[in-house]
C-alpha atoms as a PDB file:
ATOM      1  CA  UNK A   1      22.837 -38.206   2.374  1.00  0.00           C
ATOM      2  CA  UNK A   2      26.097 -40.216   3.204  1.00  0.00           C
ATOM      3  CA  UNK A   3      27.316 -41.029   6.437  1.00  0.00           C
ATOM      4  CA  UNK A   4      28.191 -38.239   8.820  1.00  0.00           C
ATOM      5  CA  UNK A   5      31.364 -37.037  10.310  1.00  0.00           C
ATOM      6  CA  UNK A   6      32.488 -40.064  12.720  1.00  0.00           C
ATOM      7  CA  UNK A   7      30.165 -42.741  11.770  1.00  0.00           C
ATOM      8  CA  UNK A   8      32.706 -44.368   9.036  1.00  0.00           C
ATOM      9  CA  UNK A   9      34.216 -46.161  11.692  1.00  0.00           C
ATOM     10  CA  UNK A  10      36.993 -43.813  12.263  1.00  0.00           C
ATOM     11  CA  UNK A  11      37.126 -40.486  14.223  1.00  0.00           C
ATOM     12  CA  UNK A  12      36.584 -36.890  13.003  1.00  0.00           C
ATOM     13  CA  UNK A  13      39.923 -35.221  13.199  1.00  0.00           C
ATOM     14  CA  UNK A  14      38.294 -31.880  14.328  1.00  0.00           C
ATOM     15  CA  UNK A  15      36.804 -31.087  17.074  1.00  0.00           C
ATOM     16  CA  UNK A  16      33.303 -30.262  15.275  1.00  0.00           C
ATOM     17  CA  UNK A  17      31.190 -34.011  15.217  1.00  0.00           C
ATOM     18  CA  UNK A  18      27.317 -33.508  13.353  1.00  0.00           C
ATOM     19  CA  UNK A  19      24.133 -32.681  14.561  1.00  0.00           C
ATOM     20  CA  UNK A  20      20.242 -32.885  13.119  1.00  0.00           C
ATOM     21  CA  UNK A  21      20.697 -29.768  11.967  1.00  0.00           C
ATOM     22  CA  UNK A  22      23.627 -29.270  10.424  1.00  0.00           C
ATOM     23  CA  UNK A  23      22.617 -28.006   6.438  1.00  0.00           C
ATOM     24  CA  UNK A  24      26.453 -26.342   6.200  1.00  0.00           C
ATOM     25  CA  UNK A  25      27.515 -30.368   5.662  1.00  0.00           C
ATOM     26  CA  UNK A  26      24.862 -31.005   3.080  1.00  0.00           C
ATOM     27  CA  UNK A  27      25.494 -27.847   1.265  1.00  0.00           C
ATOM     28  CA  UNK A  28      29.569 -28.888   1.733  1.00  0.00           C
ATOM     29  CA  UNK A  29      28.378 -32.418   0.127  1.00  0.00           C
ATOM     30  CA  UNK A  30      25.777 -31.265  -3.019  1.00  0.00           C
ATOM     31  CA  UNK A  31      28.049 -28.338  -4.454  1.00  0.00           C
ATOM     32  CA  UNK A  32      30.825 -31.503  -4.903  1.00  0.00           C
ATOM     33  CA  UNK A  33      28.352 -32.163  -7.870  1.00  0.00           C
ATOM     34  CA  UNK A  34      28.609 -30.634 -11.104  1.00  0.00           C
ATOM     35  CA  UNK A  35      25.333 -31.174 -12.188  1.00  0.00           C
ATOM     36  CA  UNK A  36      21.848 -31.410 -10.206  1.00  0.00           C
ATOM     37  CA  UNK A  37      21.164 -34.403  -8.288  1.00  0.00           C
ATOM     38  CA  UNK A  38      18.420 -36.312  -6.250  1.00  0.00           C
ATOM     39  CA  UNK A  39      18.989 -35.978  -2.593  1.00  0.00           C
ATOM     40  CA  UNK A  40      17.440 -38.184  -0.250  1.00  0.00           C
ATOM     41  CA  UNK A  41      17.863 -38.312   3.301  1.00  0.00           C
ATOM     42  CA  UNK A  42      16.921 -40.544   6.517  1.00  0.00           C
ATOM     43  CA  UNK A  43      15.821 -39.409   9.631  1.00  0.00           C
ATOM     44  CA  UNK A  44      18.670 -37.152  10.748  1.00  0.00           C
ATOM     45  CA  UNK A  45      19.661 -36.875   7.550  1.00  0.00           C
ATOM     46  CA  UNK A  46      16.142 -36.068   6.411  1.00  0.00           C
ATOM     47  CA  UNK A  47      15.874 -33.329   9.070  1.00  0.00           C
ATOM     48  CA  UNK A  48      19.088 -31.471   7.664  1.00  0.00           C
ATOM     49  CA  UNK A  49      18.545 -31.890   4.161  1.00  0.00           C
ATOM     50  CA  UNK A  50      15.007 -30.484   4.400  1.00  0.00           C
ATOM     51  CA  UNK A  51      16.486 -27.616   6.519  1.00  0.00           C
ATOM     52  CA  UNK A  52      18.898 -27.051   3.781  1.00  0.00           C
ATOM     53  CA  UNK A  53      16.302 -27.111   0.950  1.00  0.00           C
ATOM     54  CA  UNK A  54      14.455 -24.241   2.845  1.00  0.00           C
ATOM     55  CA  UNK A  55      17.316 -22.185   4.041  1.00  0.00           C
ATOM     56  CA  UNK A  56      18.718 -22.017  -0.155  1.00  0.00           C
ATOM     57  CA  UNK A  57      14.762 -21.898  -1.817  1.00  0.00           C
ATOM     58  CA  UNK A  58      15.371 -21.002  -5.131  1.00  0.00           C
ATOM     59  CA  UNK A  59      18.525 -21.715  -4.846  1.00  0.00           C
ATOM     60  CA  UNK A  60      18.593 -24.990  -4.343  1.00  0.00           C
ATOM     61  CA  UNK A  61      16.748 -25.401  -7.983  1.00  0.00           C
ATOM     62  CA  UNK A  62      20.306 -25.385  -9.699  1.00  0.00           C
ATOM     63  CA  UNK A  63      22.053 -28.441  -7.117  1.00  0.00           C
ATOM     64  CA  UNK A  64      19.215 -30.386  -6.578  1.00  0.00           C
ATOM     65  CA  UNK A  65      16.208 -31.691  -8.812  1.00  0.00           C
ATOM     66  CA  UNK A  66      14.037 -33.394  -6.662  1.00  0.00           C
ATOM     67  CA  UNK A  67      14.349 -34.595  -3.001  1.00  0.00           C
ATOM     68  CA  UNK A  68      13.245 -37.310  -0.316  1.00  0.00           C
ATOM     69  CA  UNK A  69      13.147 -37.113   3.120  1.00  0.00           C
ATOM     70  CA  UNK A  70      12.325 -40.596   5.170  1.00  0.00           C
ATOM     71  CA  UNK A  71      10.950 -40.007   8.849  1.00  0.00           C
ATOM     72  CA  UNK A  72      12.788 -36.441   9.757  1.00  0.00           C
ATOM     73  CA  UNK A  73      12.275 -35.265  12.742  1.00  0.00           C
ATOM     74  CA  UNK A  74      11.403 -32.103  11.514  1.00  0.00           C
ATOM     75  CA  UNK A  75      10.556 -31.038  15.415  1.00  0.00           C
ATOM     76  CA  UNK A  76      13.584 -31.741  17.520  1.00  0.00           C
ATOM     77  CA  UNK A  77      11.568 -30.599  20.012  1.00  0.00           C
ATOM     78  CA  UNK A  78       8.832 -32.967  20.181  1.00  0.00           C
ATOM     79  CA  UNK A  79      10.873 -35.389  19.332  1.00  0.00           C
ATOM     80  CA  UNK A  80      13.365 -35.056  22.062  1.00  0.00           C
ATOM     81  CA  UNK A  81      10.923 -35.295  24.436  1.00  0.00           C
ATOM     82  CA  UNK A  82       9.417 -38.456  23.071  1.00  0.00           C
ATOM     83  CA  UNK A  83      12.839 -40.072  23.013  1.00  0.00           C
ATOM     84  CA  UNK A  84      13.509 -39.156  26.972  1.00  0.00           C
ATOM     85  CA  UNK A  85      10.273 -40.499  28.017  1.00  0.00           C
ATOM     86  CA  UNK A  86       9.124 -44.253  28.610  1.00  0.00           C
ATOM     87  CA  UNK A  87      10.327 -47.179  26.405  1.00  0.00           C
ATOM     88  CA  UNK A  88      11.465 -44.617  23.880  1.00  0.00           C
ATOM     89  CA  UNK A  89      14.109 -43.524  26.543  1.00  0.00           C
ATOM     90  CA  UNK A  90      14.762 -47.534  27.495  1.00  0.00           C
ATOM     91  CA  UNK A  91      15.541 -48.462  23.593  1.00  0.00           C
ATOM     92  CA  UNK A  92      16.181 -45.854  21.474  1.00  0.00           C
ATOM     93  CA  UNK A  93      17.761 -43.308  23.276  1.00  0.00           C
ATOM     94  CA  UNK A  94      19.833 -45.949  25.557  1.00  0.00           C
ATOM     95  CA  UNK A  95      21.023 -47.317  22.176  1.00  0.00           C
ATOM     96  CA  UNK A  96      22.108 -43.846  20.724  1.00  0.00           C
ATOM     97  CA  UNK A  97      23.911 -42.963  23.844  1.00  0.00           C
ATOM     98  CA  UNK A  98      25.836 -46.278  24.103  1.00  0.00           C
ATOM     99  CA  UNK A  99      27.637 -45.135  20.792  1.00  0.00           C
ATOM    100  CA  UNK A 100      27.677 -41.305  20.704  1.00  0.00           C
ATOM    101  CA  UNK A 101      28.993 -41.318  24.127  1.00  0.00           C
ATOM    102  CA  UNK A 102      32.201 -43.629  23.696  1.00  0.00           C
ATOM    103  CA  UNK A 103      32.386 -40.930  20.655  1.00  0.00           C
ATOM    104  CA  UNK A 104      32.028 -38.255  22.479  1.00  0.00           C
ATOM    105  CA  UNK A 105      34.676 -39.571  25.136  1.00  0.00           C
ATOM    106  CA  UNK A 106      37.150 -40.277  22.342  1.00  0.00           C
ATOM    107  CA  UNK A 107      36.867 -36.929  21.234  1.00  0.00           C
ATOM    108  CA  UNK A 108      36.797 -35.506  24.372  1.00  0.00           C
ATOM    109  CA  UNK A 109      40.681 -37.520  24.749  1.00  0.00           C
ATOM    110  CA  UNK A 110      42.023 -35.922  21.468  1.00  0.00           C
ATOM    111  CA  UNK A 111      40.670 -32.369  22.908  1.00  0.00           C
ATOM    112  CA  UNK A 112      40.773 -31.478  26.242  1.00  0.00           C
ATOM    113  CA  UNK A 113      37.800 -29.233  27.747  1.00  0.00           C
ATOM    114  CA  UNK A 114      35.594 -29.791  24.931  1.00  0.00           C
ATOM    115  CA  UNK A 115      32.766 -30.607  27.206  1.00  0.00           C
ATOM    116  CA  UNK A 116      32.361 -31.791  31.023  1.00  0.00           C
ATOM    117  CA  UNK A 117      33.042 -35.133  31.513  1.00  0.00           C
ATOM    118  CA  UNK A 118      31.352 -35.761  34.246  1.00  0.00           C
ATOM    119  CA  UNK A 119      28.019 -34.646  33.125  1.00  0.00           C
ATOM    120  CA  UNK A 120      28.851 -36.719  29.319  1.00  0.00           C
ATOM    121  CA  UNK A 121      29.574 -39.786  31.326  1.00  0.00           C
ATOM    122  CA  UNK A 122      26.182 -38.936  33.361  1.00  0.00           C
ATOM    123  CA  UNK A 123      23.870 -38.105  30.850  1.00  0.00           C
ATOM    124  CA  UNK A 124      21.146 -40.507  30.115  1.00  0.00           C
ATOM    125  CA  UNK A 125      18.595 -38.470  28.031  1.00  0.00           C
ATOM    126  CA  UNK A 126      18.874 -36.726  25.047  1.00  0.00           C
ATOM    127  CA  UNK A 127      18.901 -33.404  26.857  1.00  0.00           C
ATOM    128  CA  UNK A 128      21.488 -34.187  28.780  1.00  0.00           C
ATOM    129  CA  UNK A 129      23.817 -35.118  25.941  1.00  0.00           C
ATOM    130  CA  UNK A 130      22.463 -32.400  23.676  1.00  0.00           C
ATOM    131  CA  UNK A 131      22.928 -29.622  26.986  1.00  0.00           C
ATOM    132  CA  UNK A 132      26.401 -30.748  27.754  1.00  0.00           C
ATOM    133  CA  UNK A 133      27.969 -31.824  24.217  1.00  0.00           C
ATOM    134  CA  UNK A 134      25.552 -31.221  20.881  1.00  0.00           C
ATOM    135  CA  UNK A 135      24.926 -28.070  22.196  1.00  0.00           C
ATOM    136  CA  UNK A 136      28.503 -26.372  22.920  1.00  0.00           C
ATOM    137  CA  UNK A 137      30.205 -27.650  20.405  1.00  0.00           C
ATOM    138  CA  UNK A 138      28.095 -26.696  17.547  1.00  0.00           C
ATOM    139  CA  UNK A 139      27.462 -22.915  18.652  1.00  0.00           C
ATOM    140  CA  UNK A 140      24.086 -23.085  20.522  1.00  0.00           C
ATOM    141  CA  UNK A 141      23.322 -22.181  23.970  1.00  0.00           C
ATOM    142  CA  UNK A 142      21.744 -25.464  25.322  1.00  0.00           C
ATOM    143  CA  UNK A 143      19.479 -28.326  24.601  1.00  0.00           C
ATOM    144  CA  UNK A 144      16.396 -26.568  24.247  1.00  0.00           C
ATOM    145  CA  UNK A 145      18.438 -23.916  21.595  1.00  0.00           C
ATOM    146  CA  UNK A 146      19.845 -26.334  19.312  1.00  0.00           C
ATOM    147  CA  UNK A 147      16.716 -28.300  18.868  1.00  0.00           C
ATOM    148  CA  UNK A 148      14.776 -25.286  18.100  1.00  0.00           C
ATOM    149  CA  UNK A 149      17.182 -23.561  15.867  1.00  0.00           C
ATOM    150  CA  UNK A 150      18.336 -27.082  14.385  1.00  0.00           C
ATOM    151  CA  UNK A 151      14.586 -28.140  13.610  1.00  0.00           C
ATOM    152  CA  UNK A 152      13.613 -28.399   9.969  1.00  0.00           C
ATOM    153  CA  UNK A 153      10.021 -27.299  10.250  1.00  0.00           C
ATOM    154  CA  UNK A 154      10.015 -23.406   9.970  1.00  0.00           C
ATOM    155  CA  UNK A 155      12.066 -23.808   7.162  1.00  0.00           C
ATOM    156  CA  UNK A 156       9.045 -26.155   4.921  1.00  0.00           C
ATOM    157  CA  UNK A 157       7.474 -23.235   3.985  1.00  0.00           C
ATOM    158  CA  UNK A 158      10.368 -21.938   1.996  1.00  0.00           C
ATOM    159  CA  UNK A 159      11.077 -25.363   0.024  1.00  0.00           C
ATOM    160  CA  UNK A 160      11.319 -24.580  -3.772  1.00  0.00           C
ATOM    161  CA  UNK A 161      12.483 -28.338  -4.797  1.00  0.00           C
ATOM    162  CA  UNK A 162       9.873 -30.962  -5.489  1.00  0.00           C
ATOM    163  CA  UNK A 163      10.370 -32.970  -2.497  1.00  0.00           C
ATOM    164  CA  UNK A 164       8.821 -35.920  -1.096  1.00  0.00           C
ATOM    165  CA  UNK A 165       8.555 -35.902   3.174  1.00  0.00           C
ATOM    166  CA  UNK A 166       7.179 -39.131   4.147  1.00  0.00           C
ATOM    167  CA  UNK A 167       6.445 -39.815   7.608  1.00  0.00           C
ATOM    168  CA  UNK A 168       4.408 -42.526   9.536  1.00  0.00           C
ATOM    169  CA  UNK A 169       2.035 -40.850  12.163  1.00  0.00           C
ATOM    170  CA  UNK A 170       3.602 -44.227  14.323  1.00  0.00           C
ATOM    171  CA  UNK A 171       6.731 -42.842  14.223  1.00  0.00           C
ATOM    172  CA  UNK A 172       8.178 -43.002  17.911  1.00  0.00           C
ATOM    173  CA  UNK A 173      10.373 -40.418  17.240  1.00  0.00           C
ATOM    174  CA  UNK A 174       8.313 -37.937  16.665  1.00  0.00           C
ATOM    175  CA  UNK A 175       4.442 -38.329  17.681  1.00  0.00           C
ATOM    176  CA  UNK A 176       1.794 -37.974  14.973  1.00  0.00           C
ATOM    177  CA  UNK A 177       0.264 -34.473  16.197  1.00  0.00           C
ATOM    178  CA  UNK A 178       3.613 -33.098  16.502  1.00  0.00           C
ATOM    179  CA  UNK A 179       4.398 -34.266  13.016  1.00  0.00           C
ATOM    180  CA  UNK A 180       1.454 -32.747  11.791  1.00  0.00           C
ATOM    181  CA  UNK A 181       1.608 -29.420  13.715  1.00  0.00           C
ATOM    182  CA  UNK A 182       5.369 -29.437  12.208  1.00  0.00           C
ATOM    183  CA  UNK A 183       4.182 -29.502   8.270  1.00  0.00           C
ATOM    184  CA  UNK A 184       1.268 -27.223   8.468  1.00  0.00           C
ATOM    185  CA  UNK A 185       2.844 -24.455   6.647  1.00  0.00           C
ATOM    186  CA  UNK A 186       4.062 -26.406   4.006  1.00  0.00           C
ATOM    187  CA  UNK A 187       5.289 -25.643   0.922  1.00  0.00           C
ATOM    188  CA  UNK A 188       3.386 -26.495  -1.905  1.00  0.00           C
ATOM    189  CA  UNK A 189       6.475 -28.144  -3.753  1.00  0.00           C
ATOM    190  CA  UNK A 190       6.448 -30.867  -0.704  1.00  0.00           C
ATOM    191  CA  UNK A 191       4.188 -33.679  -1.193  1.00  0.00           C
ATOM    192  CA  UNK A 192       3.699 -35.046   1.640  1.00  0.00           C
ATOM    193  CA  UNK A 193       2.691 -38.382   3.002  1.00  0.00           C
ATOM    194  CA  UNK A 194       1.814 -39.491   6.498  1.00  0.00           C
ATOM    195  CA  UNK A 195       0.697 -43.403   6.411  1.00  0.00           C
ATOM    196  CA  UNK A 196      -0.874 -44.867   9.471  1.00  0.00           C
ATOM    197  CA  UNK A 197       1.693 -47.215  10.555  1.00  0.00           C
ATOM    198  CA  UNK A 198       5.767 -47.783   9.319  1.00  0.00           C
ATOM    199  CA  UNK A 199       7.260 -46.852  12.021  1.00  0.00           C
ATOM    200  CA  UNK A 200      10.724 -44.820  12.057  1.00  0.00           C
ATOM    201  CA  UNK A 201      12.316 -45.718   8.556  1.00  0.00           C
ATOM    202  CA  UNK A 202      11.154 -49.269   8.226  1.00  0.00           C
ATOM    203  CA  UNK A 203       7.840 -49.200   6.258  1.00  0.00           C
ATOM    204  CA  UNK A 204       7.658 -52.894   5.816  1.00  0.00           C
ATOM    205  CA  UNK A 205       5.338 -54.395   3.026  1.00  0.00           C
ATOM    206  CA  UNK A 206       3.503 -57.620   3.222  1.00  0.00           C
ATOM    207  CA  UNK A 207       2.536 -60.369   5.404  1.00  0.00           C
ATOM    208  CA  UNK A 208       4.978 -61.085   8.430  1.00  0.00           C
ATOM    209  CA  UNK A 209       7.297 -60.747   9.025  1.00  0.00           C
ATOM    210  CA  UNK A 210       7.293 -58.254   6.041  1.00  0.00           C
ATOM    211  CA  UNK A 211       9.723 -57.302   2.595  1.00  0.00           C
ATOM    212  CA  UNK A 212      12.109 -53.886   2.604  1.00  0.00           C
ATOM    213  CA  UNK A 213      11.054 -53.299  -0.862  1.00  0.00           C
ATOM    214  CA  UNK A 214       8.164 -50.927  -0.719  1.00  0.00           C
ATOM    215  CA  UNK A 215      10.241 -47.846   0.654  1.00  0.00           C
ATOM    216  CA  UNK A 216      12.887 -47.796  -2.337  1.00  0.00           C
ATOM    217  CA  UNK A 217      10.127 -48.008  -5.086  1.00  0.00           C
ATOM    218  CA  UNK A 218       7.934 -45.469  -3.552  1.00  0.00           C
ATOM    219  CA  UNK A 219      11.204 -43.377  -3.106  1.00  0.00           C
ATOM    220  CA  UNK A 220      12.148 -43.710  -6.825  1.00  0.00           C
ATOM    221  CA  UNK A 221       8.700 -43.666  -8.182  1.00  0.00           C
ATOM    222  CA  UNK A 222       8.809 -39.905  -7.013  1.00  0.00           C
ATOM    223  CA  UNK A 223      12.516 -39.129  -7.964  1.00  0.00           C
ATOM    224  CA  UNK A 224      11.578 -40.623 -11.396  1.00  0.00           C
ATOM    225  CA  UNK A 225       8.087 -38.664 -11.066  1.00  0.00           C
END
């Protein structure tokens, strides 16, 4: 999936931005085909895509011929809270918020009232930025809402597409039982694979410090499948 609304560099000129779960983009992309495609998608990306795949089933069989998704979070959930906690919450999540929330306060320039600013400029978890701007602006009542209603797993079991979910049960985005409590229902057009270690989208083959080239065969070793 390509890059989202506002991460090209420039701003979205509405006031809507993206979120993990937002399939109405990916079904706005793949109907811009006229033919059926490979889809792949990473991490956010992955989570929406998969989403998407369930929400169409059949459907989907006529836009898409086989799909990928690279460490979704496929419990927003679960992986919210591992993001707010510990060193997840002193890397990761500080990273995201130095950028979405400079985003966030652009938008928030070019349309008054959109959210509180106070509580954007506050927020230092994920909840906090997902209570006071994911949330609102996308339709759902809070945090704990949108990740629920925005999370790809419910919507496995409905998958009609060959698809590939690949995972690593390292993945500090979303903890291994989590994943695995996730993907128990399944489809049986998902193959999926949960490697011991890889980490969130990086998969590294080789001695250290390691070659990027293992994730883009495996990837097209099942799209050519």
């Amino acid at each position: 999936m390509p890059h989202w609304r506002g991460c090209s560099g420039e701003p979205n000129r509405k006031p809507r931005a993206y979120h993990s779960g937002d399939s109405e983009e990916v079904d706005w992309i793949l109907r811009k085909f006229s033919s059926p495609v490979h889809a792949v998608g990473i991490s956010l990306g992955g989570n929406a895509l998969l989403k998407w795949l369930g929400e169409r089933g059949d459907a989907a069989l006529s836009i898409v011929r086989r799909a990928a998704a690279v460490s979704a979070p496929i419990d927003l959930s679960a992986a919210g809270r591992a993001l707010d906690r510990g060193i997840n919450r002193e890397t990761y999540t500080r990273h995201f918020l130095s950028t979405l929330k400079p985003k966030s306060l652009a938008k928030l320039a070019l349309f008054p009232g959109l959210c509180d600013r106070a509580k954007l400029r506050a927020a230092r978890t994920f909840r906090e930025f997902d209570d006071t701007v994911t949330a609102p602006l996308h339709g759902y009542r809070d945090a704990d809402d949108y990740w629920r209603r925005a999370s790809s797993g419910p919507w496995l079991e409905r998958v009609r597409v060959p698809t590939l979910l690949l995972n690593a049960r390292n993945d500090p985005f979303l903890p291994e039982h989590d994943l695995l409590a996730a993907a128990r229902n399944a489809a049986r057009s998902l193959v999926l694979e949960f490697p011991r270690t890889g980490g969130h989208a990086g998969f590294l083959a080789g001695p250290f410090p390691g070659r990027h080239d293992w994730l883009p065969r495996r990837l097209l070793e099942f799209l050519r499948s």
